[in-house]
N, C-alpha and C. Protein backbone atom coordinates (compact mmCIF):
# COMPACT_ATOMS: atom_id res chain seq x y z
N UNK A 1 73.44 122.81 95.28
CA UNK A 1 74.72 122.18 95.60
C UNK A 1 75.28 122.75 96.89
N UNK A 2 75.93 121.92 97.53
CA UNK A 2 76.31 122.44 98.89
C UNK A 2 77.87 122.62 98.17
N UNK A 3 77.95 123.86 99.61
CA UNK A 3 79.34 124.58 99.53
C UNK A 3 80.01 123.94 99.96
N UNK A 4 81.32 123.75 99.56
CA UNK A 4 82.79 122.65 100.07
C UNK A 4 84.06 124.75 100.48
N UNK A 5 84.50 124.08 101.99
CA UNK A 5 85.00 125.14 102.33
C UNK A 5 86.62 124.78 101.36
N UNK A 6 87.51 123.62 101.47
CA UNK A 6 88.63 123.60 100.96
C UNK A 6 88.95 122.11 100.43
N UNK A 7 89.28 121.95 98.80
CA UNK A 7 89.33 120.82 98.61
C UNK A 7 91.13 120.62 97.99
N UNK A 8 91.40 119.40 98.60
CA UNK A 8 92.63 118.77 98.32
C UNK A 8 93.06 118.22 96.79
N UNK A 9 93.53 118.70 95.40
CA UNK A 9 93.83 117.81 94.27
C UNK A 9 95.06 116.88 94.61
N UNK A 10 94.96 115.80 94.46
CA UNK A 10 96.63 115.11 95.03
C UNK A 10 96.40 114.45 93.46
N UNK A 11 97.19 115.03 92.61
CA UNK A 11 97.45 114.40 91.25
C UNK A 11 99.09 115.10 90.21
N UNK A 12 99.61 114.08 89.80
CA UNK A 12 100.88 114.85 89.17
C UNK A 12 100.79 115.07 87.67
N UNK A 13 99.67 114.74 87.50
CA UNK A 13 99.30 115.88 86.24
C UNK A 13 98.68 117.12 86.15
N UNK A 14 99.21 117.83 85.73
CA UNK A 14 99.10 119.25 85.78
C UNK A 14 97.59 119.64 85.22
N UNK A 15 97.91 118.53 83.85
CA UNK A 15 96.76 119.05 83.36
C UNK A 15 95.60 119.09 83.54
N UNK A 16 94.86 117.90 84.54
CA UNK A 16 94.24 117.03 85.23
C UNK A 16 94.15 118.55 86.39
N UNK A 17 94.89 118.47 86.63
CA UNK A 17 94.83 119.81 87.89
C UNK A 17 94.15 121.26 87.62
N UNK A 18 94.64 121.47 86.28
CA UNK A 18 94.58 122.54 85.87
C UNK A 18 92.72 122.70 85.59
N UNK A 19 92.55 121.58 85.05
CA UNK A 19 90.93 121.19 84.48
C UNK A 19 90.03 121.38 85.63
N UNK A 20 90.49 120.33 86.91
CA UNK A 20 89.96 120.59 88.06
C UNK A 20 89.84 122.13 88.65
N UNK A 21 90.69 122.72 88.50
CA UNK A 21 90.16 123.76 89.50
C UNK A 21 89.38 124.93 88.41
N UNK A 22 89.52 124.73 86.95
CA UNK A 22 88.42 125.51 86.14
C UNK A 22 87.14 125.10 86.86
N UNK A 23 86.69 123.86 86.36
CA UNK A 23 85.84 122.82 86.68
C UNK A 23 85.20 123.53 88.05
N UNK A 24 85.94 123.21 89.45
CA UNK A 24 85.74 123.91 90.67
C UNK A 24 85.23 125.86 90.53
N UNK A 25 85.88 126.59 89.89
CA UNK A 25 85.59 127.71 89.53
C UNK A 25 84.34 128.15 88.61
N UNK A 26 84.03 127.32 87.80
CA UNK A 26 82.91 127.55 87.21
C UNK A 26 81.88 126.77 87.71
N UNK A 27 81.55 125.99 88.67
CA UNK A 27 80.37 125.85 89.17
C UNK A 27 80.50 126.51 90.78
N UNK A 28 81.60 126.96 91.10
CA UNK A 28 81.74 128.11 91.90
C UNK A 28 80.83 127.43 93.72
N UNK A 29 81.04 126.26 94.02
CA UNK A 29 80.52 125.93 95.64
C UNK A 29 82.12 125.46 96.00
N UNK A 30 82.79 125.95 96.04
CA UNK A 30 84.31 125.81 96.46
C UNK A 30 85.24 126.88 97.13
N UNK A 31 85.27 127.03 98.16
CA UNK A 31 85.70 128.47 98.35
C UNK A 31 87.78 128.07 98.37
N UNK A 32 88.36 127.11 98.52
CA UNK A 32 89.39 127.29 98.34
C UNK A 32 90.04 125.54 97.34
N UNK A 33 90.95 125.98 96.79
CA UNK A 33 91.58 124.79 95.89
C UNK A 33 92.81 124.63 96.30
N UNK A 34 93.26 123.93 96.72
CA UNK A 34 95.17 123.30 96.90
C UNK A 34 95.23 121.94 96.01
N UNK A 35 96.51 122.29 95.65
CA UNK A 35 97.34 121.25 94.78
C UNK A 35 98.51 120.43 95.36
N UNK A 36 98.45 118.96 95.12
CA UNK A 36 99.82 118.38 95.95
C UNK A 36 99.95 117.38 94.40
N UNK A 37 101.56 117.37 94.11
CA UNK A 37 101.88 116.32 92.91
C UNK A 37 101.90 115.10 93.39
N UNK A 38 101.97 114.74 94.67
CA UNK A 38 102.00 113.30 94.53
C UNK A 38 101.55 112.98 96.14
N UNK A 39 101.13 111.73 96.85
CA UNK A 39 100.86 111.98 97.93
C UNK A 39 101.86 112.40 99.58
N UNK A 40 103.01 112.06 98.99
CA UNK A 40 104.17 112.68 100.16
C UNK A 40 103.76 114.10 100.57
N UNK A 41 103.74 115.25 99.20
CA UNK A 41 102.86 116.02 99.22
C UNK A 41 102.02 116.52 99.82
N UNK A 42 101.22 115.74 99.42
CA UNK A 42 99.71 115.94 100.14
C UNK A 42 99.88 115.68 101.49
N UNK A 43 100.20 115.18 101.83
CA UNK A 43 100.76 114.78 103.78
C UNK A 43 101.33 115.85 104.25
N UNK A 44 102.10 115.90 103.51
CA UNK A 44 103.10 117.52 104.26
C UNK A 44 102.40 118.64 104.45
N UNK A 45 101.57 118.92 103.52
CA UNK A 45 100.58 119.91 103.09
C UNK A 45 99.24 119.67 104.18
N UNK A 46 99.41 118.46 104.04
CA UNK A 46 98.33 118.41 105.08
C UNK A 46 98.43 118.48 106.89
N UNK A 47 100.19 118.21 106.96
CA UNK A 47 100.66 118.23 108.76
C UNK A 47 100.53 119.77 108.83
N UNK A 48 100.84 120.35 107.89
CA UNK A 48 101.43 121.64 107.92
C UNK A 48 100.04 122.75 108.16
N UNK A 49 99.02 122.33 107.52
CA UNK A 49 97.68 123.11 107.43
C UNK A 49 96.79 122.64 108.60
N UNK A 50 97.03 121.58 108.96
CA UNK A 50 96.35 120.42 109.87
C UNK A 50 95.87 121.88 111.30
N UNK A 51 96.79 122.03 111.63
CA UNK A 51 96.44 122.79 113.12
C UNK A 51 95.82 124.44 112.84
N UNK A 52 96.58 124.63 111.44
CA UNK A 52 95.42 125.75 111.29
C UNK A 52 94.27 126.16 110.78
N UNK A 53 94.27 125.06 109.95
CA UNK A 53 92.57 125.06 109.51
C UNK A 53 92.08 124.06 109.31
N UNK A 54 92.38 122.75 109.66
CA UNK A 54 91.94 121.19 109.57
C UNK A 54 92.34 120.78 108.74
N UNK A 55 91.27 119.72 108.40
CA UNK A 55 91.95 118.98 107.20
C UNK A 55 91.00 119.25 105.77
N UNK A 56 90.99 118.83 104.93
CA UNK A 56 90.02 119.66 103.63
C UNK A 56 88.85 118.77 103.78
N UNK A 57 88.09 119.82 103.11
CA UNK A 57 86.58 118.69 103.17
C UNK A 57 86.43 117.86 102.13
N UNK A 58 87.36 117.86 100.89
CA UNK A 58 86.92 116.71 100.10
C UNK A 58 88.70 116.45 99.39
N UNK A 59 88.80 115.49 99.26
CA UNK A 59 90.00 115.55 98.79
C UNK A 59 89.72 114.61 97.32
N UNK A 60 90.85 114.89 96.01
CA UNK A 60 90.64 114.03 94.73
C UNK A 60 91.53 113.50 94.60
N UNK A 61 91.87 112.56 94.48
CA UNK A 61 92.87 111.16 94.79
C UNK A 61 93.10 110.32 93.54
N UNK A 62 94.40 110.80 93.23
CA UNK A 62 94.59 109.61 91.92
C UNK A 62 95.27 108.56 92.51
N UNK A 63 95.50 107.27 91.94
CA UNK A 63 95.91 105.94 92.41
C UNK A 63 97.51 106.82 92.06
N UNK A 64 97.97 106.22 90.79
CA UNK A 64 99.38 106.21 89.98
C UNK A 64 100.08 107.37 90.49
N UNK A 65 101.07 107.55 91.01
CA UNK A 65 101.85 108.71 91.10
C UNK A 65 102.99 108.27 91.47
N UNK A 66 103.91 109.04 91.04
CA UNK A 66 105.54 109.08 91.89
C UNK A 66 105.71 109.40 93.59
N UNK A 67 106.71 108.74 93.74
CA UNK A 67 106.83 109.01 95.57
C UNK A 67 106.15 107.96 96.57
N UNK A 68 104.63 108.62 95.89
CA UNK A 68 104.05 108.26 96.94
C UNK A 68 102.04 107.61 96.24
N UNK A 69 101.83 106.92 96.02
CA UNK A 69 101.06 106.44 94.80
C UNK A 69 99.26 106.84 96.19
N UNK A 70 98.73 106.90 95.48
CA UNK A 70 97.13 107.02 96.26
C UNK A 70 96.73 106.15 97.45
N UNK A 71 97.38 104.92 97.33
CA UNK A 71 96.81 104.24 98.70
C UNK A 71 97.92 104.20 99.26
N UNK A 72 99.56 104.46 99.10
CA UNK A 72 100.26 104.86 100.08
C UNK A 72 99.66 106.24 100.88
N UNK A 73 99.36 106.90 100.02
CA UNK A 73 98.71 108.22 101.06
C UNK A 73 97.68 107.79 102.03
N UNK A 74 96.13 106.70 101.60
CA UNK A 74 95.58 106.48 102.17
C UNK A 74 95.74 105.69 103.35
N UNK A 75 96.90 104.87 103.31
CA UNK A 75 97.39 104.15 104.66
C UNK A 75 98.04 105.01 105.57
N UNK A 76 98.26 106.40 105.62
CA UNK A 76 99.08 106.99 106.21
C UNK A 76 97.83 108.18 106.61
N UNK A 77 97.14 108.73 105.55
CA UNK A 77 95.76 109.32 105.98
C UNK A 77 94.98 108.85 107.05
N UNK A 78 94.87 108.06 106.70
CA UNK A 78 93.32 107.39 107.71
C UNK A 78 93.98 107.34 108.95
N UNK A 79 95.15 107.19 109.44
CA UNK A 79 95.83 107.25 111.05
C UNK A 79 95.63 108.74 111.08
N UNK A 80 95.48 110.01 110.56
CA UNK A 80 95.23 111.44 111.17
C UNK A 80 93.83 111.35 112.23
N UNK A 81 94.15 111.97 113.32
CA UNK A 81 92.90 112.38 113.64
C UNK A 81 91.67 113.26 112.90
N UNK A 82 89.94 112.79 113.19
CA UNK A 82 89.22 113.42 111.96
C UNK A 82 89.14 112.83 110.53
N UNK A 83 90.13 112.06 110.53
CA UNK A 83 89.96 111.80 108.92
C UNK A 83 88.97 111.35 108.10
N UNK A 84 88.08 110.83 109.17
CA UNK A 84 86.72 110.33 108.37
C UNK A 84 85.56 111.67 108.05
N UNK A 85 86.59 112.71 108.66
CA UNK A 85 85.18 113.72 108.28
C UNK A 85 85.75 114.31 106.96
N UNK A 86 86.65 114.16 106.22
CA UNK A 86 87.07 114.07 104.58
C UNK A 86 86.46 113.02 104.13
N UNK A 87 85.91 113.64 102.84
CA UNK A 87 85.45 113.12 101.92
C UNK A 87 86.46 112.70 101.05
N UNK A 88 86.94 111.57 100.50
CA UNK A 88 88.49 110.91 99.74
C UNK A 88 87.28 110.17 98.29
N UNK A 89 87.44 110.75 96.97
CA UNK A 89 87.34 110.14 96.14
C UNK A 89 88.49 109.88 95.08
N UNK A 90 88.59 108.70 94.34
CA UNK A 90 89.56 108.25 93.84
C UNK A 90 89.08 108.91 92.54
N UNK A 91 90.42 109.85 91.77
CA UNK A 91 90.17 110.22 90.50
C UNK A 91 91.69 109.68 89.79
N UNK A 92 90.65 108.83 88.90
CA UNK A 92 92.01 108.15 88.00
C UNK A 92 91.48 107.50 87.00
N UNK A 93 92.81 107.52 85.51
CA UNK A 93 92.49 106.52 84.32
C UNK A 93 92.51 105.35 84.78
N UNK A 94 93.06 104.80 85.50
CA UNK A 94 92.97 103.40 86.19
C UNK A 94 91.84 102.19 85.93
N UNK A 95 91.49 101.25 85.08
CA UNK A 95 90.65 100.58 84.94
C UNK A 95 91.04 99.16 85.35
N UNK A 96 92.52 99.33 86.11
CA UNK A 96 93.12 97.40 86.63
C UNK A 96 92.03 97.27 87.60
N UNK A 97 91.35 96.16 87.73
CA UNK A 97 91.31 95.35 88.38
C UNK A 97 91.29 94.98 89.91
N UNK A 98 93.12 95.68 89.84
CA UNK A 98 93.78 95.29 90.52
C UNK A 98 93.64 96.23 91.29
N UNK A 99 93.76 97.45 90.92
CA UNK A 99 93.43 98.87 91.98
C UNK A 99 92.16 98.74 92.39
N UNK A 100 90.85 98.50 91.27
CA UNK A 100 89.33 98.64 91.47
C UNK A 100 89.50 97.51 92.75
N UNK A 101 90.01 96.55 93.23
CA UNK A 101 90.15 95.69 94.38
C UNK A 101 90.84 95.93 95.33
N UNK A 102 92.04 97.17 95.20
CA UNK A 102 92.83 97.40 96.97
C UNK A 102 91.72 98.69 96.78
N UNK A 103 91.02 99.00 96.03
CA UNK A 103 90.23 100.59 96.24
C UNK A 103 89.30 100.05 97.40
N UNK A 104 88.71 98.90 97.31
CA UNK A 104 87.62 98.43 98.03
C UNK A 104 88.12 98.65 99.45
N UNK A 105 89.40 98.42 99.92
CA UNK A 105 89.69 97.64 101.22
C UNK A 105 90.06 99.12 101.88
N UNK A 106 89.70 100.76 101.29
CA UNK A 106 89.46 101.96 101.58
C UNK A 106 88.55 102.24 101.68
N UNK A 107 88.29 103.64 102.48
CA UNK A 107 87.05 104.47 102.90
C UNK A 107 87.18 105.18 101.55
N UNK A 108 87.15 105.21 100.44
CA UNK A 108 86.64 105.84 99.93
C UNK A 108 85.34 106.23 99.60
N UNK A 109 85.20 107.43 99.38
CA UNK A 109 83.76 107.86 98.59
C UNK A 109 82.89 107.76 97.61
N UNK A 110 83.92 107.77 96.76
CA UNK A 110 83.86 107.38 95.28
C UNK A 110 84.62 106.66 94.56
N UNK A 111 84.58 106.73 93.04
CA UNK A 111 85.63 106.62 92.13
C UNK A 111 85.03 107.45 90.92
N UNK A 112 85.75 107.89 90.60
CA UNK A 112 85.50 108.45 89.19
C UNK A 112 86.98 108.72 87.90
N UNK A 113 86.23 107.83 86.87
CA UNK A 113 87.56 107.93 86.42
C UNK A 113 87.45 109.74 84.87
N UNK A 114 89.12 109.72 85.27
CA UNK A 114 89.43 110.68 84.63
C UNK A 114 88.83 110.72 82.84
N UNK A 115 88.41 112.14 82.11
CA UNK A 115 88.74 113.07 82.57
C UNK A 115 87.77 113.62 83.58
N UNK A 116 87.67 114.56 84.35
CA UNK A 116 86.64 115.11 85.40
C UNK A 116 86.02 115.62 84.47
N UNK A 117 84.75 116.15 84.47
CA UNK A 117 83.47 116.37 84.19
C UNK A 117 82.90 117.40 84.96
N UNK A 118 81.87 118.67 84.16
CA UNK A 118 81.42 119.36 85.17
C UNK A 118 80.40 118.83 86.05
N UNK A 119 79.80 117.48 84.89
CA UNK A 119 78.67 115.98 85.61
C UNK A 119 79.33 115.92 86.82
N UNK A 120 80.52 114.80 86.39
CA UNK A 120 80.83 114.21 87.50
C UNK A 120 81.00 115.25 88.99
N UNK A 121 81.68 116.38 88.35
CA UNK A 121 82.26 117.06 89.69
C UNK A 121 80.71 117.21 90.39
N UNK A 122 79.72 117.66 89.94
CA UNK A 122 78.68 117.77 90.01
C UNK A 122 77.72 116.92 91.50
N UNK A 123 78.08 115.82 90.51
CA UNK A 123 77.91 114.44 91.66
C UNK A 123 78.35 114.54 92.66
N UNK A 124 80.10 114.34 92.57
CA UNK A 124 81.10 114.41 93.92
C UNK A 124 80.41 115.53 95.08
N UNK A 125 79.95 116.28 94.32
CA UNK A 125 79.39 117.47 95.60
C UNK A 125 78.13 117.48 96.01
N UNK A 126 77.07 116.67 95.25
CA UNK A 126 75.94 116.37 96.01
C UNK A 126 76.06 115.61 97.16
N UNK A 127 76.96 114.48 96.75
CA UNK A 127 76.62 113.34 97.53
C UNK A 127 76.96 113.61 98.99
């Protein structure tokens, strides 16, 4: 498995968060974990880190959130400079339709729906 230097959780469940970075810790190719509850968040977090250490190499992206929902972040993401050298997979219960169809009209990487998996995480980091 290849090493990921810093990965982004943008999710407002805790618990979901909490799983992830076990998950990240016990297969151990992760050298740093940040947390944002929703994607406003994750933006800020990300202007703010942006000039001193880039941007993360993989970020986990739920659709549903307060503020600021997953593809509001991604319309506002993809204008950063670099952004295509993040890896953006969508992690969510989400089975509409309706998301699986604005997901398309993104660079995403993936999708994987919740809960994470040491499989799935597994995957996310081969690919």
């Amino acid at each position: 498995m290849q090493q990921i230097n810093h990965v982004l959780l943008v999710d407002d469940d805790p618990a979901s968060n909490f799983l992830a970075q076990l998950l990240f810790r016990k297969i151990g190719t992760v050298s740093h974990v940040s947390v944002a509850a929703n994607g406003k968040e994750a933006l800020d977090f990300i202007s703010k880190q942006h000039g001193k250490c880039g941007l993360p190499d993989l970020i986990l992206l739920d659709i549903n959130m307060p503020l600021m929902d997953g593809f509001e972040f991604m319309d506002h993401f993809q204008q950063l400079p670099g952004h295509h050298l993040t890896r953006v997979v969508l992690l969510s219960s989400s089975v509409s339709s309706k998301d699986a169809q604005k997901a398309a009209s993104y660079q995403f990487k993936g999708f994987i729906n919740k809960p994470l998996t040491k499989e799935k995480l597994a995957h996310i980091i081969e690919d």
